[in-house]
Every structure is written in C-alpha cells, then in structure tokens.
Protein backbone atom coordinates (compact mmCIF):
# COMPACT_ATOMS: atom_id res chain seq x y z
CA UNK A 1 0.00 0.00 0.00
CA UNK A 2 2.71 2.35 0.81
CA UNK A 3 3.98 1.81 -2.63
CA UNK A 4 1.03 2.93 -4.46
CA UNK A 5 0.83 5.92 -2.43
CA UNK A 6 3.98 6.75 -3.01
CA UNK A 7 3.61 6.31 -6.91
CA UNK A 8 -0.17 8.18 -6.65
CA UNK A 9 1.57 10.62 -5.11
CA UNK A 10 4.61 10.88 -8.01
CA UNK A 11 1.51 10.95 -10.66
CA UNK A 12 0.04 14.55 -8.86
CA UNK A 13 3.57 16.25 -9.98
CA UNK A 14 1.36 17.17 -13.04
CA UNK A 15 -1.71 18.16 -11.09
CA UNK A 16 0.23 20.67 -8.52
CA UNK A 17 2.69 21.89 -11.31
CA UNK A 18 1.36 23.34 -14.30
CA UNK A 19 4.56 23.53 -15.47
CA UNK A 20 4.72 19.28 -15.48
CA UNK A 21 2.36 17.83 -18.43
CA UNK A 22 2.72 13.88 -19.29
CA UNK A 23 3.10 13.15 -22.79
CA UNK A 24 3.69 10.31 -25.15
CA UNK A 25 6.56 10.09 -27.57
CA UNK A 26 5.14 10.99 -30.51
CA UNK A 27 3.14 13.92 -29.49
CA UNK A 28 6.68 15.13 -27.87
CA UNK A 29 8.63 15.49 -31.31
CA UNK A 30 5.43 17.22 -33.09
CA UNK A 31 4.27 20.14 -33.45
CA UNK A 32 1.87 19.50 -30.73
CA UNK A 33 4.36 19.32 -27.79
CA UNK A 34 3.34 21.80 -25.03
CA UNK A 35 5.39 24.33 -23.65
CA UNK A 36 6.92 23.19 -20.21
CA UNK A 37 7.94 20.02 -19.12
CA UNK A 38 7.07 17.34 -20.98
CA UNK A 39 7.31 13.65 -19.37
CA UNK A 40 6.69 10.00 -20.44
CA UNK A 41 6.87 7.28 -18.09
CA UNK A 42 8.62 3.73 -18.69
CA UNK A 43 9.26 0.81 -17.36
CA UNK A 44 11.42 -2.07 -18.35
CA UNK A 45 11.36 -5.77 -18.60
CA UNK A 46 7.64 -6.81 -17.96
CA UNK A 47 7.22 -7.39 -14.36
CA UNK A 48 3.96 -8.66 -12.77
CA UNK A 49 4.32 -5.63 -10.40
CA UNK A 50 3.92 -3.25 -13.48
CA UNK A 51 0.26 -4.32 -14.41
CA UNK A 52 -0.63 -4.92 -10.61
CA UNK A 53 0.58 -1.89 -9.16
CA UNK A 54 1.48 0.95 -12.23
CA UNK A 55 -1.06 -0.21 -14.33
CA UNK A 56 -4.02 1.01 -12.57
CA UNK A 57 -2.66 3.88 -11.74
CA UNK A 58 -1.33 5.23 -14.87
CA UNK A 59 -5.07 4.47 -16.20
CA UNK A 60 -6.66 6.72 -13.09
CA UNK A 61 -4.45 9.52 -14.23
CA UNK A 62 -4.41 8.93 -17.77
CA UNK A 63 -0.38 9.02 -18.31
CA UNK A 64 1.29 8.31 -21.63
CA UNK A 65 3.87 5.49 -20.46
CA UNK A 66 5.20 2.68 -22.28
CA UNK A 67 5.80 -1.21 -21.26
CA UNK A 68 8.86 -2.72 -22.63
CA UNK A 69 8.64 -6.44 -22.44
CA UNK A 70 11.82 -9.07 -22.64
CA UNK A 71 9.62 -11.23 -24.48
CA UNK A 72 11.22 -14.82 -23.62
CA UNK A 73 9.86 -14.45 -19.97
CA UNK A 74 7.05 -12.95 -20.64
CA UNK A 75 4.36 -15.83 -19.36
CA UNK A 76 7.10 -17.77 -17.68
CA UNK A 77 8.84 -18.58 -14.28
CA UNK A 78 12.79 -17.64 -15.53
CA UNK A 79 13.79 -14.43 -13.53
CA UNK A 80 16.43 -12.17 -14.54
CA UNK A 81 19.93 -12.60 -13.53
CA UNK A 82 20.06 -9.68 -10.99
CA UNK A 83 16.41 -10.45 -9.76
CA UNK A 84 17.74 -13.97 -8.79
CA UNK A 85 21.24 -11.88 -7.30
CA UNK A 86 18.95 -10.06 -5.14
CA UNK A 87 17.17 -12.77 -4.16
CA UNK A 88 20.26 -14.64 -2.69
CA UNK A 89 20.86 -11.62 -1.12
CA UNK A 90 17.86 -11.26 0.47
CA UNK A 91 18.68 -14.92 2.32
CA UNK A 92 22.14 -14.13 3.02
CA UNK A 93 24.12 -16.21 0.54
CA UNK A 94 25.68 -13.02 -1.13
CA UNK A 95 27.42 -9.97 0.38
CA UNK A 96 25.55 -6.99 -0.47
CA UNK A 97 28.44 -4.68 -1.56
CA UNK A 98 29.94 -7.20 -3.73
CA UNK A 99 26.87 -8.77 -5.39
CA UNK A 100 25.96 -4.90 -6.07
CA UNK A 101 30.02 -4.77 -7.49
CA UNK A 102 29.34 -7.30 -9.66
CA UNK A 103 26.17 -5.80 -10.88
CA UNK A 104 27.05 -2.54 -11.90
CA UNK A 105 29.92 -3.64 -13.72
CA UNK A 106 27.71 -5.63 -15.84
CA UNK A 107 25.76 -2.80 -16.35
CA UNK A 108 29.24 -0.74 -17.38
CA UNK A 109 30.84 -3.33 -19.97
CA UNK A 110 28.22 -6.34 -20.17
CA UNK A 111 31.24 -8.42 -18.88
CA UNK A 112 30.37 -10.78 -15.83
CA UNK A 113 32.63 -12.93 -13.95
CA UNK A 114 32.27 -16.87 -14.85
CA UNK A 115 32.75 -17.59 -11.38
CA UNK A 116 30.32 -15.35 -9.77
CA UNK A 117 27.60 -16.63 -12.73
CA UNK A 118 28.24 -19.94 -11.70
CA UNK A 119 28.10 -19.17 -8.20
CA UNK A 120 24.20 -17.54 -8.57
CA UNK A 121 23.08 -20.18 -10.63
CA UNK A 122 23.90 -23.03 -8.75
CA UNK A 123 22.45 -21.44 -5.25
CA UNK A 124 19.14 -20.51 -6.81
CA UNK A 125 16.40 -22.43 -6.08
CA UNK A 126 15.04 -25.24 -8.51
CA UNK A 127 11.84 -24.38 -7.41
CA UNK A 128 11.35 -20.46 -8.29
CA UNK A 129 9.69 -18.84 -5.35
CA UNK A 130 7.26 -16.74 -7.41
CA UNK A 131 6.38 -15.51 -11.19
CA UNK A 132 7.95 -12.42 -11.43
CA UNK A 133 7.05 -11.62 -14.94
CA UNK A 134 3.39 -10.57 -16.25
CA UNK A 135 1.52 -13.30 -18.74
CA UNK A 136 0.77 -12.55 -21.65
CA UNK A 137 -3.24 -12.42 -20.84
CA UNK A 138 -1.85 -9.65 -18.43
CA UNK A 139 -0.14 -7.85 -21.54
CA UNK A 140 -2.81 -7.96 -23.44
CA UNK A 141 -5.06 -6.27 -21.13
CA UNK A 142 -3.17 -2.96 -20.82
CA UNK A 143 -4.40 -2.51 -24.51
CA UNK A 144 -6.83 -0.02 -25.51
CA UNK A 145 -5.41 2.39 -23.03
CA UNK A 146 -2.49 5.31 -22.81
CA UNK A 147 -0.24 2.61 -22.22
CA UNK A 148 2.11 1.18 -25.29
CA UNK A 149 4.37 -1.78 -25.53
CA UNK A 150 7.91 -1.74 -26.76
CA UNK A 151 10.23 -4.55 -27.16
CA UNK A 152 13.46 -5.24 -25.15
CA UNK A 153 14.69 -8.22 -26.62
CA UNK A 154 13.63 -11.95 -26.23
CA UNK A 155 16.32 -12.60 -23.57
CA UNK A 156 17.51 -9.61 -21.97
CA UNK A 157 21.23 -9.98 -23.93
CA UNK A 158 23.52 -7.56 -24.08
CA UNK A 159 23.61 -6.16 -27.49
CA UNK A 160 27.13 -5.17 -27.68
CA UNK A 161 28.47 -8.31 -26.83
CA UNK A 162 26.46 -9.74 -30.01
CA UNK A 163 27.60 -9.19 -33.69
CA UNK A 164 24.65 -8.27 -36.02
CA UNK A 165 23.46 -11.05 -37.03
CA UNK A 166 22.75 -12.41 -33.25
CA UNK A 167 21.82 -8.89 -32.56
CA UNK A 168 19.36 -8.52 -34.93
CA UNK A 169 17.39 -11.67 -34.36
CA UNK A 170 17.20 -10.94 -30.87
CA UNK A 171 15.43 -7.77 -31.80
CA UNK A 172 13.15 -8.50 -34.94
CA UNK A 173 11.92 -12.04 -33.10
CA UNK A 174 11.23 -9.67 -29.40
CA UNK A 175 9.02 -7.42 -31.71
CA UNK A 176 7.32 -9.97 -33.98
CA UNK A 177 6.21 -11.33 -30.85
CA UNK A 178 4.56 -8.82 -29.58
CA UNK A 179 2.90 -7.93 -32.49
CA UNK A 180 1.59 -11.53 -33.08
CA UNK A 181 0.01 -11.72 -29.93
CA UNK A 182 -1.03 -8.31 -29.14
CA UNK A 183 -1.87 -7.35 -32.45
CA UNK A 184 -0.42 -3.64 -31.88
CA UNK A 185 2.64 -2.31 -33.78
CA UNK A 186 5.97 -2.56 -32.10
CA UNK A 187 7.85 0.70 -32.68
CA UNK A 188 9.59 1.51 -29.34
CA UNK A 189 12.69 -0.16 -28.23
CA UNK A 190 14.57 -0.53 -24.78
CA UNK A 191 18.34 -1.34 -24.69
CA UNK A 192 18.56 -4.26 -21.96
CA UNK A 193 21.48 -2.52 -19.88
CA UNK A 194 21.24 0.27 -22.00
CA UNK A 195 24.75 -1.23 -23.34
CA UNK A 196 24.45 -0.96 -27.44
CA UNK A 197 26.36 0.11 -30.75
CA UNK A 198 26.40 0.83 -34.16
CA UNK A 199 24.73 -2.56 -35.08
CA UNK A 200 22.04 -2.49 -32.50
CA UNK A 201 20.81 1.22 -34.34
CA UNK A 202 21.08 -0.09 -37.74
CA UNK A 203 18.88 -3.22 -36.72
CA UNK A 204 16.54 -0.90 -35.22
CA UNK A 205 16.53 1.12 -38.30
CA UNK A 206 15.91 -2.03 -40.46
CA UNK A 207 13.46 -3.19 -38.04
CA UNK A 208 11.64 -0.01 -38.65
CA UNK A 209 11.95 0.89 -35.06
CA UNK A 210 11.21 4.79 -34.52
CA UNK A 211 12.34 4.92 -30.84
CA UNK A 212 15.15 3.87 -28.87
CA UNK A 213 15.47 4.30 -25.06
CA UNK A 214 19.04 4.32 -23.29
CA UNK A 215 19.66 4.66 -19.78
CA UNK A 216 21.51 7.75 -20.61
CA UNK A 217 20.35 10.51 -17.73
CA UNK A 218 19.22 13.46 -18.87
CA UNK A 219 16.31 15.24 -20.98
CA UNK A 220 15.75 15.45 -24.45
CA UNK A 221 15.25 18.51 -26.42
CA UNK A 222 13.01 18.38 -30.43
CA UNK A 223 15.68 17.71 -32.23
CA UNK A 224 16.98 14.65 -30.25
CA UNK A 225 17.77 11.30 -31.80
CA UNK A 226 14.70 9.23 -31.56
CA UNK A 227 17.20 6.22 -31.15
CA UNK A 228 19.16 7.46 -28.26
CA UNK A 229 16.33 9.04 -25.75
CA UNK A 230 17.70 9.51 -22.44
CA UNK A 231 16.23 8.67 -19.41
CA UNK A 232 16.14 9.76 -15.56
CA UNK A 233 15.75 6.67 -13.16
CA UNK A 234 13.19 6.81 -10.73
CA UNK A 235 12.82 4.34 -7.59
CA UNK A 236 10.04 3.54 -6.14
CA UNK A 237 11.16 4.89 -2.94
CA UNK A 238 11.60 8.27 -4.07
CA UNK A 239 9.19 10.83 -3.02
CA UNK A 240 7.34 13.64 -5.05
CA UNK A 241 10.37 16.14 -4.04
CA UNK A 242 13.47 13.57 -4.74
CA UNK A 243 11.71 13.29 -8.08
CA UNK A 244 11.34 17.12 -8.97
CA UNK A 245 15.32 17.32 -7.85
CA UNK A 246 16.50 14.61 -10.00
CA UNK A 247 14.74 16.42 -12.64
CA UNK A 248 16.08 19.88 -12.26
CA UNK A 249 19.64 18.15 -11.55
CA UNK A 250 19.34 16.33 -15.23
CA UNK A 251 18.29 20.25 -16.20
CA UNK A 252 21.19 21.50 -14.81
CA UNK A 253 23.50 19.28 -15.76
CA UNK A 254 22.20 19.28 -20.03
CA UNK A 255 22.88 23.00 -19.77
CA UNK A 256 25.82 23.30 -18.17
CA UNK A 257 27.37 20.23 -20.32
C-alpha cells in the first residue's frame, strides 16, 4: 500500500505543477508538444508488479507510459539474472556490496565474472519462489489504453556483446512477438542494460523501429535522436520532491554540459 501511495503521489507532480504535463513520444517530437515540461513514463522488462501496481494507476491519471517487455519471460517462471542476485541476497548467501560490485559492472561493460555466474546459478532455487514476470493475458489487457508496448529483446542480452546477425534476431523475433500476440505495432525499443552500438541502431533502423530508449540521464530537447532518448531513473522509494530534484539536476546538468 505504501507503494502505491507513493507512486499516486509521483503521478500529482502534473496536477500541482502546471509547469509538469505527461506526454507520449510521438506527441513530444510534433508540433503539438506543449510548452513546459514534458514527461513520459517507462518501465522495463515486464514485471507482474507493473500491471498490478502501475497499471491502474497510470489508467486513473491517464499518463502516456510505455511497457517494454523481454519477451522470452514474458508468461514464464525464468527471472532475470540480478532479480535472482537479489534474491540470494535477500537470504544471506551473497554480500551486499559485492553482489551490487558485480552488478554494476555488468551494467558498465556487459562483462560478468564466470565464477560469480556460476556461483548464482547453482544457489538458486530449482523451485522459483514466485512468477515475477506478467503473462501474456496480463499484456494484453493494458491494450486499448495510454499505455504502449515496446520490445526489449527476447532474452535480456547484451547487445554489444552480439555481432549483427545475433543482434538482430534478438530484436526483430522480441518485436514480432509482440505484435503476433497483441496485435499492436511494435515501434519503441529498450536497450537491456542500455549497453548498445552501431549494429544495434542499424537493426533498429531495419526493423523499422522509430524509438530507442538508453539509460543515458538526462532530458531530451526536439531535435533529439529518436534512437538514443535519455532517461532519468526513478525508484520507487523516491518521493514527489526527490523526483522534482533529480529532474532539475538532469536540467542543470544538459545545460551546463
């Protein structure tokens, strides 16, 4: 409960500031972007908690935002590498500061130590404790609303590490997927890591992509590359006025670059 109030409570940014005004991607780089702040709200991977907890809420308030879905555990019980890091965490079979090491390092380079791998995956449970991803039942039920799908691969890879031919197939398959079963159009992409290159935007291209998120901070202006939007991460935990500082600090920072 006191995470939906605390993401009710992020939403009402744009009701107490009329300075704040959600927006989706397209109406962004038109000619119909308003003057202020414009926002977009997205989340990655395809967790259950998305549809059960910032679902409903993004309906109530009506806020552009956009779902990007690793497509091979969508409808299944696999978790994610550091999902199943924090889990052993969680019951003490990992030091905190190193597991975390480990982590962002993979999130630097896409490099991960074979013995650390080897280490996770033989602790973690055969029996997965819980389905962490949404089905694709669940999916298909945030259509028809201001909420979009995009694709982040079928496996969560890291692109760079990939030439283009592995690259690409990881991309066109995540996409065809979701246009299969959810009978939308798949035009937004999500680099897994945000770790990509020169062959990862020319798949996109050929994929007839028209968006590509990075976990780049910072804000984007009209002119931006639609391939290479930047992003400010939010947590959870953050409240309304962490939020409106990591926002101004991203300002700051784009204009004094």
């Amino acid at each position: 409960l006191h995470r939906v109030d605390r993401r009710q409570r992020q939403m009402c940014i744009r009701d107490r500031n009329q300075y704040f005004n959600s927006s989706g991607a397209e109406k962004f780089f038109s000619k119909e972007r308003k003057k202020g702040l414009n926002f977009l709200i997205t989340f990655d991977d395809g967790y259950k908690d998305n549809y059960d907890i910032a679902a409903p809420i993004l309906k109530k308030y009506n806020v552009p935002s956009i779902f990007f879905l690793t497509t091979n555990y969508i409808d299944s019980n696999i978790w994610l590498f550091h999902d199943m890091v924090r889990y052993l965490i969680c019951k003490g079979f990992l030091i905190p500061s190193e597991a975390e090491g480990h982590l962002r390092h993979m999130n630097t380079d896409g490099t991960m130590s074979l013995k650390f791998k080897k280490y996770i995956e033989s602790n973690f449970p055969k029996d997965i404790p819980k389905r962490m991803m949404m089905n694709w039942q669940e999916v298909i039920a945030l259509t028809g609303s201001s909420i979009q799908l995009g694709s982040h691969t079928c496996n969560h890879v890291i692109l760079s590490k990939l030439n283009f031919v592995q690259q690409d197939e990881e991309i066109k398959k995540s996409s065809q997927s979701i246009e299969d079963i959810t009978n939308r159009k798949c035009v937004y992409f999500a680099y897994p890591n945000g770790l990509y290159n020169k062959n990862t935007l020319n798949s996109l291209k050929n994929n007839k992509f028209e968006y590509g998120f990075t976990t780049k901070p910072g804000i984007n202006s009209y002119s931006q590359d639609k391939l290479q939007i930047k992003r400010i991460g939010v947590n959870p935990s953050d409240s309304v006025n962490t939020l409106i500082l990591k926002i101004f600090l991203n300002i700051l920072n784009d204009k004094f670059r």
